[in-house]
C-alpha atoms as a PDB file:
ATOM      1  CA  UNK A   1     -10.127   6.849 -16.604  1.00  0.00           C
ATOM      2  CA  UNK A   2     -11.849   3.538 -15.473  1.00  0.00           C
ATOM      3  CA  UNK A   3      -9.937   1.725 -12.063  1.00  0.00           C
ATOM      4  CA  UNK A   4     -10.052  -2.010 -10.954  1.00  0.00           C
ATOM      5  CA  UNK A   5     -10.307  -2.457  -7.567  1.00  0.00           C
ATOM      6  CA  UNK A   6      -6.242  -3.225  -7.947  1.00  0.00           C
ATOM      7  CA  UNK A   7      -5.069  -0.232  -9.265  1.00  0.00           C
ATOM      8  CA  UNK A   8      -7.366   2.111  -6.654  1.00  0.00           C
ATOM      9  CA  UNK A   9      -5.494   0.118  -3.836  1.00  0.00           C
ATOM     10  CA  UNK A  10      -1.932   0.617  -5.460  1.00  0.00           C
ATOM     11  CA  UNK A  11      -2.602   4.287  -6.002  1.00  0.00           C
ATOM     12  CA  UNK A  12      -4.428   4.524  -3.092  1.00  0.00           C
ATOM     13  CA  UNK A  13      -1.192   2.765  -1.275  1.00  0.00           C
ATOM     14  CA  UNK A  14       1.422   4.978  -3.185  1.00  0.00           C
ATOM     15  CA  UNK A  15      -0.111   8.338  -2.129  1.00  0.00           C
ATOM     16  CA  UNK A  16      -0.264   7.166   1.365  1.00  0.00           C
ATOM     17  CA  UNK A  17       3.041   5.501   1.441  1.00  0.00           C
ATOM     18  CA  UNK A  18       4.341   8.925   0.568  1.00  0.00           C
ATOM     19  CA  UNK A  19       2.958  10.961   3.007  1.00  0.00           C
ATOM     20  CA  UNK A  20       3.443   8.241   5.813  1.00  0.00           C
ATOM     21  CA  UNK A  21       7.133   8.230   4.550  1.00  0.00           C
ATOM     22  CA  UNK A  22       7.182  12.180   4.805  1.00  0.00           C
ATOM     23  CA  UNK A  23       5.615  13.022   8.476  1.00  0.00           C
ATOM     24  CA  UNK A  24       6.734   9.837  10.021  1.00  0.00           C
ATOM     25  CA  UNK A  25      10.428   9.904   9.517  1.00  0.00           C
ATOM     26  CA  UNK A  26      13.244  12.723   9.859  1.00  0.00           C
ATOM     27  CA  UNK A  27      16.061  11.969   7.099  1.00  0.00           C
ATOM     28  CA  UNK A  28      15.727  11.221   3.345  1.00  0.00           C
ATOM     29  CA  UNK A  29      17.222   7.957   3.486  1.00  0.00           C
ATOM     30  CA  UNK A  30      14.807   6.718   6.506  1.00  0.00           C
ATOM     31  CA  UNK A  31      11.860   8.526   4.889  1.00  0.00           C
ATOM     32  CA  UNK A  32      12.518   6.543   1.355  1.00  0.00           C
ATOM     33  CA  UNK A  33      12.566   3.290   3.345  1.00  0.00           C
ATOM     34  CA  UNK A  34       9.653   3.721   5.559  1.00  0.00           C
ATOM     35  CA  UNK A  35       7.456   4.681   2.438  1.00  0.00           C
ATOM     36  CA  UNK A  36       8.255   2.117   0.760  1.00  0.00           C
ATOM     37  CA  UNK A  37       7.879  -0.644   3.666  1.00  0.00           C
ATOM     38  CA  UNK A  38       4.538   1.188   3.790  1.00  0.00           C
ATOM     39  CA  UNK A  39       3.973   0.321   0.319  1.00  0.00           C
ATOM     40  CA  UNK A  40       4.880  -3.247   0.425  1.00  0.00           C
ATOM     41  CA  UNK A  41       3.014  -3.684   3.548  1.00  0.00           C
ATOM     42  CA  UNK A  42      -0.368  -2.381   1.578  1.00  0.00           C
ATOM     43  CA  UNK A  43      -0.380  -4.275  -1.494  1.00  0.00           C
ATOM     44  CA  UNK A  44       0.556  -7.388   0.556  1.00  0.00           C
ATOM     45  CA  UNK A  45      -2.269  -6.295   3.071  1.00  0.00           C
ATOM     46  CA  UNK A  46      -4.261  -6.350  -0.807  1.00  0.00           C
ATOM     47  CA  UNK A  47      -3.355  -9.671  -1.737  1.00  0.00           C
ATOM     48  CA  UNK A  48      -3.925 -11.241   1.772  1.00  0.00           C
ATOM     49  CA  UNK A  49      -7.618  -9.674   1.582  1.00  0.00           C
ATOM     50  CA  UNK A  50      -8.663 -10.661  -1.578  1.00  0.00           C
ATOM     51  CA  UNK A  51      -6.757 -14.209  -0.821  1.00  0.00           C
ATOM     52  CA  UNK A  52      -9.400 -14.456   2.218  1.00  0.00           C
ATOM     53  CA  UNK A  53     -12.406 -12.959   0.497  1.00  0.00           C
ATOM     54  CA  UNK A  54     -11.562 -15.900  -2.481  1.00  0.00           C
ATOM     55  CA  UNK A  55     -11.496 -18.421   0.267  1.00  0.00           C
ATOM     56  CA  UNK A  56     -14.714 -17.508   2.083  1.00  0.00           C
ATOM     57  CA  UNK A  57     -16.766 -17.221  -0.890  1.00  0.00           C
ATOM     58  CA  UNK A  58     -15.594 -20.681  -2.265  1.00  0.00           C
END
């Protein structure tokens, strides 16, 4: 199974986005949101890099 560096980072940010969700949060219902504002907040974090590594190497 061969990764781009895009898909490492979203797997990379669901597995984490899970456990954050999990130890971070009491209910279901907070635990679902947290994970996935977790998750939006990494692959955003993703694009942002990669926006700023495109603009310094240009």
């Amino acid at each position: 199974m061969t990764l781009s560096h895009f898909s490492a980072a979203v797997l990379f940010a669901v597995f984490a986005s899970v456990i954050f969700g999990i130890t971070q949060r009491n209910s279901s219902r907070e635990q679902i949101r947290y994970g996935l504002y977790c998750f939006a907040m990494f692959v955003g974090g993703v694009f942002v890099a990669g926006w700023v590594m495109w603009m310094l190497r240009r």
